[in-house]
N, C-alpha and C. Protein backbone atom coordinates (compact mmCIF):
# COMPACT_ATOMS: atom_id res chain seq x y z
N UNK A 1 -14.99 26.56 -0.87
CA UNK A 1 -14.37 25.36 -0.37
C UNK A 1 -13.31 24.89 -1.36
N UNK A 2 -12.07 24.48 -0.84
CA UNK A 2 -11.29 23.74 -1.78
C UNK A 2 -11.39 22.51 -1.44
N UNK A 3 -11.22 21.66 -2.38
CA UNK A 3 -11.47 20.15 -2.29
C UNK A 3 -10.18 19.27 -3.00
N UNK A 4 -9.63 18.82 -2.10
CA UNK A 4 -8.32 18.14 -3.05
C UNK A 4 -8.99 16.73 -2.76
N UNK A 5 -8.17 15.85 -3.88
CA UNK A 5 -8.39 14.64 -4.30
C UNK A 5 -7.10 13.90 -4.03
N UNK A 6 -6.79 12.66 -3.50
CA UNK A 6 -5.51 12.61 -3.43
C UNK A 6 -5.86 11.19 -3.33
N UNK A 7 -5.02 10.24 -4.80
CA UNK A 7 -5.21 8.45 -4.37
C UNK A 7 -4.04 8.17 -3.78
N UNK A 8 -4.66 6.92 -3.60
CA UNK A 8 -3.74 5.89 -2.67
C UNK A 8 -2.30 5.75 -3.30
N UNK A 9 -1.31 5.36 -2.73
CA UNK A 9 -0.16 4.88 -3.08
C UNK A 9 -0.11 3.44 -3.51
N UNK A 10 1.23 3.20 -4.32
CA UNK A 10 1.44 2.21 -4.59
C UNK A 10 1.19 1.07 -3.51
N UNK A 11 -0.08 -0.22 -4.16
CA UNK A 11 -0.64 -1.25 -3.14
C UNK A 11 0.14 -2.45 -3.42
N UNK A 12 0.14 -3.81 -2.27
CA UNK A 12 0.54 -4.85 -2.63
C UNK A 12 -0.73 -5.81 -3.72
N UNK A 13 -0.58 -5.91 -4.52
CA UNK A 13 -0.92 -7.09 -5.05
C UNK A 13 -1.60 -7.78 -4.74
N UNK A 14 -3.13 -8.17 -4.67
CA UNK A 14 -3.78 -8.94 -3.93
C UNK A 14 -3.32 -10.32 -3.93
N UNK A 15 -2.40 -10.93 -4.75
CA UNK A 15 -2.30 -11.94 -4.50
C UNK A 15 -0.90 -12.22 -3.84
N UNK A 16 0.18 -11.24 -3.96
CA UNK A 16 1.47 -11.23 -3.74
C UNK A 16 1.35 -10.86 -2.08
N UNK A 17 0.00 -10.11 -1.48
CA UNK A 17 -0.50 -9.89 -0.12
C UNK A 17 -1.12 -11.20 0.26
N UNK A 18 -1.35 -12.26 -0.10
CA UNK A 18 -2.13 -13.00 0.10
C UNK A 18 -3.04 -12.90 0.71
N UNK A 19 -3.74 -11.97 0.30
CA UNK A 19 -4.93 -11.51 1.00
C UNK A 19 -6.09 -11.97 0.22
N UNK A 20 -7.55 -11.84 0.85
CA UNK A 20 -8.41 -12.20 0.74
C UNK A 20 -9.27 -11.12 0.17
N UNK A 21 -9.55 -10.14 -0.10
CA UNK A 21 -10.31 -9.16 0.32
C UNK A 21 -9.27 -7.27 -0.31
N UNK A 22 -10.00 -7.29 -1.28
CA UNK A 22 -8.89 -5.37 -1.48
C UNK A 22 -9.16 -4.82 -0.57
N UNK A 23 -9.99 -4.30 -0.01
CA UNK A 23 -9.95 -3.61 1.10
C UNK A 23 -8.64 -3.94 2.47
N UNK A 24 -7.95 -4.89 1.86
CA UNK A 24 -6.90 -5.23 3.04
C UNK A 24 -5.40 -4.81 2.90
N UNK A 25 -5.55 -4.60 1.42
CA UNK A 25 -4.36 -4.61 0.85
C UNK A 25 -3.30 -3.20 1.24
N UNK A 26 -1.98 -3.25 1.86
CA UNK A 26 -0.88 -2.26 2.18
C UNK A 26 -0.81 -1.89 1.42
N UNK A 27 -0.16 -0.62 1.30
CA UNK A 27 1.03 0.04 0.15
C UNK A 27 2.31 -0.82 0.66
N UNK A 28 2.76 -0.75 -0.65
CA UNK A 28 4.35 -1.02 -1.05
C UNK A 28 5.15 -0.92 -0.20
N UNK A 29 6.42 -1.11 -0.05
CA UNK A 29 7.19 -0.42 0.11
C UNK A 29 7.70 0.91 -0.36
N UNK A 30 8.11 0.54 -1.35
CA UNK A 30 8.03 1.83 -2.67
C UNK A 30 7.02 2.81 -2.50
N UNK A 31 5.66 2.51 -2.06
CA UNK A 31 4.46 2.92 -2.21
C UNK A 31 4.44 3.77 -0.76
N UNK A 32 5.06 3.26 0.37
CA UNK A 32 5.34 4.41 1.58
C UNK A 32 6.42 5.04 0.88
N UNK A 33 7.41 4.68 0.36
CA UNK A 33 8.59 6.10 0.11
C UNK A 33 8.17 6.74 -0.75
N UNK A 34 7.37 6.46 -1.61
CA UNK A 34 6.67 7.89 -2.64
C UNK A 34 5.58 8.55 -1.75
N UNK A 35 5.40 7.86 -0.88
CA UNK A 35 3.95 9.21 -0.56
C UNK A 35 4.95 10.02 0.77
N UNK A 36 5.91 9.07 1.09
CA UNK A 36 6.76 10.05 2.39
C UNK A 36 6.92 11.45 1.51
N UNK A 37 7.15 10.99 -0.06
CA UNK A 37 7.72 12.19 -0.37
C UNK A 37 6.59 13.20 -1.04
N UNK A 38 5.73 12.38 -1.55
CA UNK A 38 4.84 13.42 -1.91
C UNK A 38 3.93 14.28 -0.73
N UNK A 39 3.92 13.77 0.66
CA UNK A 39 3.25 14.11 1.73
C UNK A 39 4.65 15.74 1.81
N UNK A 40 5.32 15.20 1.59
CA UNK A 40 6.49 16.23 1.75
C UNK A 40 6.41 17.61 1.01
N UNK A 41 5.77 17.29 -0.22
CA UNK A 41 5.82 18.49 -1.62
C UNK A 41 4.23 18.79 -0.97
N UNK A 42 3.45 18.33 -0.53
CA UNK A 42 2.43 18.87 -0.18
C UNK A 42 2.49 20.30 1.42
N UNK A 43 3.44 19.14 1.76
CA UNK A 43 3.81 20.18 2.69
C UNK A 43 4.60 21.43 1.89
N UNK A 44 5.72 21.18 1.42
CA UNK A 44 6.33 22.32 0.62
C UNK A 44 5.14 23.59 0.31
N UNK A 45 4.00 23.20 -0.64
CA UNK A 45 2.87 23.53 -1.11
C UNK A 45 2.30 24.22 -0.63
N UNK A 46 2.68 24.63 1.02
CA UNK A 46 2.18 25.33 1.89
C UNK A 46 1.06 24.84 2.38
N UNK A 47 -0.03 23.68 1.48
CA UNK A 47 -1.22 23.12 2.36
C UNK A 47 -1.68 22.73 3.60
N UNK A 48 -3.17 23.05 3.42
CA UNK A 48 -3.51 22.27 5.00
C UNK A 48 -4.59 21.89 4.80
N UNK A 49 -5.62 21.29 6.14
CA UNK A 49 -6.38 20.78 5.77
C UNK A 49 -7.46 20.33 6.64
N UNK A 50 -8.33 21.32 7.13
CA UNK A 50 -9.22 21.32 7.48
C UNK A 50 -9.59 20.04 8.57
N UNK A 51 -9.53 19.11 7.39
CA UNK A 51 -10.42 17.81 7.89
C UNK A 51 -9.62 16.83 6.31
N UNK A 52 -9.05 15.42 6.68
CA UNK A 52 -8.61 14.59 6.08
C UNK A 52 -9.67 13.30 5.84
N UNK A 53 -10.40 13.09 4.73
CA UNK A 53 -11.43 12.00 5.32
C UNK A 53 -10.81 10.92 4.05
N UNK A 54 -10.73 9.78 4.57
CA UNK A 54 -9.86 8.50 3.31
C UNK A 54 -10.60 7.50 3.56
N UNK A 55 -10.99 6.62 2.84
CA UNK A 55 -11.39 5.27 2.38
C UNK A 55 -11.10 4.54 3.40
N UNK A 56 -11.75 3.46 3.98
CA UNK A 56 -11.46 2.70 5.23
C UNK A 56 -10.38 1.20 4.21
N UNK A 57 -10.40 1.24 3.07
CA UNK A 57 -9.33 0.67 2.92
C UNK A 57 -8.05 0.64 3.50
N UNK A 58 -7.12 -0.38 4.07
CA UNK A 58 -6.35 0.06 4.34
C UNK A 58 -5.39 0.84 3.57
N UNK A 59 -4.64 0.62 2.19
CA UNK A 59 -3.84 1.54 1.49
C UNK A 59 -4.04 2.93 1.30
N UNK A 60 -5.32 2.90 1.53
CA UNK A 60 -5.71 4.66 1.47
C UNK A 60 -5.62 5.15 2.76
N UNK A 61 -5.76 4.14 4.10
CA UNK A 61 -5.57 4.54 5.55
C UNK A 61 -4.10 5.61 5.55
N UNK A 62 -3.62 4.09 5.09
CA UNK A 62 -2.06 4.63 5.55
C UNK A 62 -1.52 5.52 4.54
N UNK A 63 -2.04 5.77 3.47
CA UNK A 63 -1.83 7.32 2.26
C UNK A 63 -2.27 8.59 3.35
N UNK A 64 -3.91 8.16 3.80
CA UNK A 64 -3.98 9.46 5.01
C UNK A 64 -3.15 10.23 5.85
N UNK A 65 -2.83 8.95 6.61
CA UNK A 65 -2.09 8.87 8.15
C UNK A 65 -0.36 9.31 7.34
N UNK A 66 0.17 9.23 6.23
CA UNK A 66 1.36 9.36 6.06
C UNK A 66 1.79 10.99 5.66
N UNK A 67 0.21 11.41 5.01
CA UNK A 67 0.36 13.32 4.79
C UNK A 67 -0.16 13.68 6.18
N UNK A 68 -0.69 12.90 6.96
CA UNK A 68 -1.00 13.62 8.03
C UNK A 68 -0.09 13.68 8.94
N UNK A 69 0.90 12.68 8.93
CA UNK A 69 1.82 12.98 10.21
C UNK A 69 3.06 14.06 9.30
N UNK A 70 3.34 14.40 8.30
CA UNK A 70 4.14 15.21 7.59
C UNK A 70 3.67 16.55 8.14
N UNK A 71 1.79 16.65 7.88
CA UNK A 71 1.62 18.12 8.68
C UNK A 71 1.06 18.12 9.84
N UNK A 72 1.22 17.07 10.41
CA UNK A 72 0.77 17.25 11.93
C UNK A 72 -0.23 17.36 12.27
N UNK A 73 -1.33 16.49 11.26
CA UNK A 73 -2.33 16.71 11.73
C UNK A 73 -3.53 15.34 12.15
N UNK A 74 -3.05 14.57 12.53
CA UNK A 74 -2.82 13.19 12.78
C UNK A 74 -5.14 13.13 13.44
N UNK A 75 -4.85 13.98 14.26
CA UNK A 75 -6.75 14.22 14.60
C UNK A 75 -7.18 14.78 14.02
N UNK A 76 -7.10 14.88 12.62
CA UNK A 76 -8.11 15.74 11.65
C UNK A 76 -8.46 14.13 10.13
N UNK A 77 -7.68 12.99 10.80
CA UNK A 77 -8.06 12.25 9.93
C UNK A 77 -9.70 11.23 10.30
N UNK A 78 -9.91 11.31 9.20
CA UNK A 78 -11.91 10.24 9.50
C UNK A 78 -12.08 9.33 8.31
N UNK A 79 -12.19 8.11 8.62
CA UNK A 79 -12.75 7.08 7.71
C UNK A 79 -13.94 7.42 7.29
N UNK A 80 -14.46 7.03 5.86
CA UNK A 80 -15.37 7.40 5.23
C UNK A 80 -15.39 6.03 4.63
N UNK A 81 -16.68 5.80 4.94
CA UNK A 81 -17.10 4.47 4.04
C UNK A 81 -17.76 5.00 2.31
N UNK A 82 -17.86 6.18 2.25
CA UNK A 82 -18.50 7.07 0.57
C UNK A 82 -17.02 7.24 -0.34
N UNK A 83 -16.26 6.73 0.59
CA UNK A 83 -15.30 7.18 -0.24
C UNK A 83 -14.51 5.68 -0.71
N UNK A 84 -15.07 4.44 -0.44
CA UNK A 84 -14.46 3.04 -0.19
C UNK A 84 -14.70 3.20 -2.10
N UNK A 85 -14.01 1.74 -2.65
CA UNK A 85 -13.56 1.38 -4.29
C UNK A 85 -14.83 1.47 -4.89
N UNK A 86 -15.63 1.12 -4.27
CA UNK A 86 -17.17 0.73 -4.55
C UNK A 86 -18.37 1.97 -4.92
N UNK A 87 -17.99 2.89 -4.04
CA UNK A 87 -18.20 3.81 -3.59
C UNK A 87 -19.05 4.53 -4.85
N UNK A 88 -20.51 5.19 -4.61
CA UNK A 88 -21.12 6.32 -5.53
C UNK A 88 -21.04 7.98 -5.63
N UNK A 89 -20.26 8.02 -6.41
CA UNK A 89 -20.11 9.92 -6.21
C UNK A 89 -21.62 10.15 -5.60
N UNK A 90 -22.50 10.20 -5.80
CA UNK A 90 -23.79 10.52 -5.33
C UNK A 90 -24.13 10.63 -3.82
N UNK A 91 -23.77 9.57 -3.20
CA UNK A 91 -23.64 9.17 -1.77
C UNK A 91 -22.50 10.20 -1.05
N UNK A 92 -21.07 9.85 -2.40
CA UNK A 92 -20.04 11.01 -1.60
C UNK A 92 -20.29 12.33 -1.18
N UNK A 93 -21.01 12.61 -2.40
CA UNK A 93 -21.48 14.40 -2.01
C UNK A 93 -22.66 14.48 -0.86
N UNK A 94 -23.35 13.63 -0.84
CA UNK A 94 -24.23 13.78 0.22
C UNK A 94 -23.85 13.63 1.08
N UNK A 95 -22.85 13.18 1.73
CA UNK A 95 -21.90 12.55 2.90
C UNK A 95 -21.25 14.05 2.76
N UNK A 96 -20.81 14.52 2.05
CA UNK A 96 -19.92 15.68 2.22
C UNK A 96 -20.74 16.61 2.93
N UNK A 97 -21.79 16.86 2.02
CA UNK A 97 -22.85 18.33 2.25
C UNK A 97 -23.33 18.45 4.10
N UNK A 98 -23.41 17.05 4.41
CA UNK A 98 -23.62 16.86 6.03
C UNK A 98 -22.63 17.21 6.86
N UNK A 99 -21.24 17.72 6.33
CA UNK A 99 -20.17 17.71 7.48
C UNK A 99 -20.44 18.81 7.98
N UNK A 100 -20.14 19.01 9.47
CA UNK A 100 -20.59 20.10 10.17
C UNK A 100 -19.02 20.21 11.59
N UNK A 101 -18.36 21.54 11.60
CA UNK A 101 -18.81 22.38 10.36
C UNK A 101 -18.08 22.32 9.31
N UNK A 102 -18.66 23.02 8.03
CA UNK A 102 -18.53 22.35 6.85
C UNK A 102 -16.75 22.78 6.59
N UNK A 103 -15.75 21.90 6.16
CA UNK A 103 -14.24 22.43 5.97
C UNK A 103 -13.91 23.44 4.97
N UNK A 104 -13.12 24.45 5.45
CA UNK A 104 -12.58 25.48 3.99
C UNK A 104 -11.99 24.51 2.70
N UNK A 105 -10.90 23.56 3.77
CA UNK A 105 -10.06 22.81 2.88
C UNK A 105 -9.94 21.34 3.27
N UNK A 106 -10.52 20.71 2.43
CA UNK A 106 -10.96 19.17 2.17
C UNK A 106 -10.30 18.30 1.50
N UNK A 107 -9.65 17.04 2.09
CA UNK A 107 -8.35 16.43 1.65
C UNK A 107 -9.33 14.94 1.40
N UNK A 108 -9.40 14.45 0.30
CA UNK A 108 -10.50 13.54 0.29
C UNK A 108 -8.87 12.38 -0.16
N UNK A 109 -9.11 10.98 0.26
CA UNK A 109 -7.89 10.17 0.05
C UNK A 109 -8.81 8.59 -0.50
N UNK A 110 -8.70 8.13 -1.42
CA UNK A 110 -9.56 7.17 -2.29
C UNK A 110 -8.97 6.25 -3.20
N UNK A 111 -9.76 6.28 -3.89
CA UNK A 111 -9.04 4.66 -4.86
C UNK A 111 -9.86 5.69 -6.27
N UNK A 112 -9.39 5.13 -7.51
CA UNK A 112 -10.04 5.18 -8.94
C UNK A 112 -10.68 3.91 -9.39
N UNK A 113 -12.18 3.95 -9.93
CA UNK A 113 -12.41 4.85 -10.82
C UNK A 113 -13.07 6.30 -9.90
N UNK A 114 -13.44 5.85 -8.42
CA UNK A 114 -14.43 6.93 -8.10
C UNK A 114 -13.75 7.97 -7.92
N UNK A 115 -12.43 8.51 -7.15
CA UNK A 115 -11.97 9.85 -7.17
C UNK A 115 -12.26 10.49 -8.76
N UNK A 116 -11.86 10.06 -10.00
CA UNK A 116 -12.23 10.77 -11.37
C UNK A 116 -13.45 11.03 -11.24
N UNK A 117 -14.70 9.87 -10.96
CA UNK A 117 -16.18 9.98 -11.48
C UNK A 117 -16.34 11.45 -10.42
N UNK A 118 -16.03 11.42 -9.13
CA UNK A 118 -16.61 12.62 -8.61
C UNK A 118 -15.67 13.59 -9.00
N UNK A 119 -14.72 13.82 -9.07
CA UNK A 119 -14.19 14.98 -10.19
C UNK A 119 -14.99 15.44 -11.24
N UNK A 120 -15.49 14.22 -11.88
CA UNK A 120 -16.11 14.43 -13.13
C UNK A 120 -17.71 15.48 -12.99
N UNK A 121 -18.29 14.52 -11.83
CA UNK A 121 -19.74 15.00 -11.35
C UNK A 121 -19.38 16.77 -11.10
N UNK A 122 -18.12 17.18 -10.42
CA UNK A 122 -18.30 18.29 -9.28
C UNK A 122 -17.90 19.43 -10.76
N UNK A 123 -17.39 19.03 -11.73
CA UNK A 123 -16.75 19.56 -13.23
C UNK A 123 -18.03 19.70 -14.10
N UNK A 124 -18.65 18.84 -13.93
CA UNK A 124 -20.15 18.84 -14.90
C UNK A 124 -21.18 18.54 -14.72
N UNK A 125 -21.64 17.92 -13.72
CA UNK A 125 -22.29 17.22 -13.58
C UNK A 125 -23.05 16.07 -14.10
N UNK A 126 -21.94 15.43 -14.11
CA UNK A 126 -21.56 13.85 -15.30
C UNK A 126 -20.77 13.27 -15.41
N UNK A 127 -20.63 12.32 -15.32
CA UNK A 127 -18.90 11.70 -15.14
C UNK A 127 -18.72 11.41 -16.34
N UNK A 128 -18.87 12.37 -17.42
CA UNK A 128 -18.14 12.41 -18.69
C UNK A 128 -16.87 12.63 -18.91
N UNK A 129 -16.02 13.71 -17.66
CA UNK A 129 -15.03 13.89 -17.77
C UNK A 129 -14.20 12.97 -17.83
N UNK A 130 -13.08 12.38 -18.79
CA UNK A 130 -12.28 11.63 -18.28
C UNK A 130 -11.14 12.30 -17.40
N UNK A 131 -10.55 11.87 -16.30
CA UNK A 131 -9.10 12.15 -15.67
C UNK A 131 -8.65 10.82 -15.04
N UNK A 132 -7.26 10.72 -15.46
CA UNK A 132 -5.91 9.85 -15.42
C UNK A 132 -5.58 10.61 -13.90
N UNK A 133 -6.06 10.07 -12.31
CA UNK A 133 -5.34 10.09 -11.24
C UNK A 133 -4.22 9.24 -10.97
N UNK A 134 -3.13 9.49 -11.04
CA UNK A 134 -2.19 7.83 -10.99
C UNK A 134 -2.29 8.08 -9.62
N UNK A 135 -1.91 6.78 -9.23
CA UNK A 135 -1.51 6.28 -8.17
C UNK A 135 -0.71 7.55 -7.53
N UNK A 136 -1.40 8.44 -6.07
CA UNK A 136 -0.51 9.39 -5.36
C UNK A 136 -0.52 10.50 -6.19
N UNK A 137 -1.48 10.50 -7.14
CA UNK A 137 -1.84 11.82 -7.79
C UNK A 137 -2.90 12.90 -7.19
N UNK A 138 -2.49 14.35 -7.18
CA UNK A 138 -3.56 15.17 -6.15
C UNK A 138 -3.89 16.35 -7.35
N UNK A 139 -5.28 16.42 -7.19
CA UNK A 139 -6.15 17.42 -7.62
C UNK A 139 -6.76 18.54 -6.95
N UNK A 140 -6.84 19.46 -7.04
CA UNK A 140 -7.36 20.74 -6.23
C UNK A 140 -8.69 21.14 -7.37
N UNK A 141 -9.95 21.41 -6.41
CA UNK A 141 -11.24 21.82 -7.09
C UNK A 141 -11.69 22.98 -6.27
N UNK A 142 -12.31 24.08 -6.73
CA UNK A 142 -12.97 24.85 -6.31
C UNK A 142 -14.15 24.90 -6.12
N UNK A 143 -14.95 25.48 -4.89
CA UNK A 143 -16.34 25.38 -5.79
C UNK A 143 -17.18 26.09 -4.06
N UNK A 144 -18.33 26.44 -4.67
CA UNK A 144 -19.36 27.62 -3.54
C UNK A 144 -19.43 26.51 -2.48
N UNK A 145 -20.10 25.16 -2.98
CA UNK A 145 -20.62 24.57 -1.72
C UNK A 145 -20.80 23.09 -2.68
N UNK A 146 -20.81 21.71 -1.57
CA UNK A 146 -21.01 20.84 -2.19
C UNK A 146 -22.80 20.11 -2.16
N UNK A 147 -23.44 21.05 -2.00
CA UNK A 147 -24.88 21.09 -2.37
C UNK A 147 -25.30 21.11 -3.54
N UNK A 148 -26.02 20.71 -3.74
CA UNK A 148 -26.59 20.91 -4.95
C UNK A 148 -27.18 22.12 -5.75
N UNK A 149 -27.27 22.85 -6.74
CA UNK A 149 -26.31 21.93 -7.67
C UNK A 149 -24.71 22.49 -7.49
N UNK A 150 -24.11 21.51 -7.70
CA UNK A 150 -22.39 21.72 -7.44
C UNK A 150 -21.94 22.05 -8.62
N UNK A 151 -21.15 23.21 -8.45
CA UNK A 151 -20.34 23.22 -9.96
C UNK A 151 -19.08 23.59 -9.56
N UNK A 152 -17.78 23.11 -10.02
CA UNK A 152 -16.71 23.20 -9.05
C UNK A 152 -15.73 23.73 -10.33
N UNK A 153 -14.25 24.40 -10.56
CA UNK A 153 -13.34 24.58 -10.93
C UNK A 153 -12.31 23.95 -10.90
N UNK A 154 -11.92 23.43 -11.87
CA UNK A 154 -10.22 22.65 -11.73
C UNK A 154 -9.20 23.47 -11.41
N UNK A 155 -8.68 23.59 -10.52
CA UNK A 155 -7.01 24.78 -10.33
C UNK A 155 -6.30 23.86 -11.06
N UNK A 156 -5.70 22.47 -10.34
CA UNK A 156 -4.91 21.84 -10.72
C UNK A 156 -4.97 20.57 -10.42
N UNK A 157 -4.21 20.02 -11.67
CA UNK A 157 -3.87 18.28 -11.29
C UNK A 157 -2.71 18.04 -11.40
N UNK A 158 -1.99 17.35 -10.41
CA UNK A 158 -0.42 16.65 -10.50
C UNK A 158 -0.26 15.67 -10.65
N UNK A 159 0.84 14.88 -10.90
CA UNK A 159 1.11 13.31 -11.01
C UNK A 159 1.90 13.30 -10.22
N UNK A 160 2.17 11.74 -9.85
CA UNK A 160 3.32 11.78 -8.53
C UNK A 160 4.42 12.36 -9.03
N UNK A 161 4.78 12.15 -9.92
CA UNK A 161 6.15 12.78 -10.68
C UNK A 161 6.27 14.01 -10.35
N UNK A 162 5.14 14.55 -10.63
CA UNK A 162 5.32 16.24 -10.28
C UNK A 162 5.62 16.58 -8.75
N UNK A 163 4.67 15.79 -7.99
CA UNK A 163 4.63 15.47 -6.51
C UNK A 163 6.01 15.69 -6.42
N UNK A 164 6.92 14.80 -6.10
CA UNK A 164 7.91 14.06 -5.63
C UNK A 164 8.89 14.93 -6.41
N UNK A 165 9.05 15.70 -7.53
CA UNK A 165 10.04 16.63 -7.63
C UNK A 165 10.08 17.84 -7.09
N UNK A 166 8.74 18.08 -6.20
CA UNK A 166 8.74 19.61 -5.59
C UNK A 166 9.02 18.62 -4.12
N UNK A 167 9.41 17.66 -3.60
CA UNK A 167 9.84 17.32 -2.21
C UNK A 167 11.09 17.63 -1.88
């Protein structure tokens, strides 16, 4: 299975949103034209993706829905409440191990600290690892199965920077 990691884009400000609640909060402006473009270098990238599952936040909605309409794959996206800010790598993988049937290639779309901690878990089993996801940063992991016990491979990690110069 490959497992990419991919956070949210640049969000409004909970208070500059006057919002009530993070879970409500948009991306940017700025924050849609960097992921137009990083949805773009992903495409470049040749990727695909099985099954798209993102945070019922909205900023991570619309991070989903913005690589998904780049590859056209607009019904392969699913809200995941394991994957919300709050969220326990523990719960995530168990939520994963249930998908049926299970995806080659897995586009997981989230917030930090938890995209790192389950990086960290699927790397060691420990969220000892530290990793720096910025904002619209994507990771690729390898690994047999997300059962237990999981032990996964890092291919690669990008920053948006890197993103957005292969668009």
């Amino acid at each position: 299975m490959n497992l990419y990691f991919l956070r949210h884009g640049l969000a409004e400000a909970r208070t500059a949103a006057n919002l009530r609640t993070d879970a409500r909060r948009p991306l940017t402006a700025k924050g849609v034209k960097r992921m137009r473009k990083i949805a773009r270098a992903i495409k470049a990238m040749d990727l695909s993706f099985d099954l798209i599952l993102s945070s019922p936040y909205v900023r991570a909605q619309q991070t989903a829905e913005i690589v998904a309409a780049e590859l056209n794959a607009h019904k392969r996206v699913r809200l995941a409440d394991e994957l919300g800010a709050s969220a326990h790598p523990k719960d995530t993988l168990a939520s994963l191990a249930h998908l049926r049937p299970a995806p080659k290639d897995l586009l997981l779309v989230g917030h930090e600290p938890h995209l790192s901690s389950l990086i960290s878990v699927l790397l060691s089993g420990s969220s000892a690892i530290e990793t720096d996801l910025k904002k619209g940063g994507l990771c690729k992991l390898s690994l047999g199965s997300v059962k237990p016990p999981q032990r996964a491979t890092l291919e690669w990690l990008l920053t948006p920077k890197q993103m957005t110069l292969m668009a």
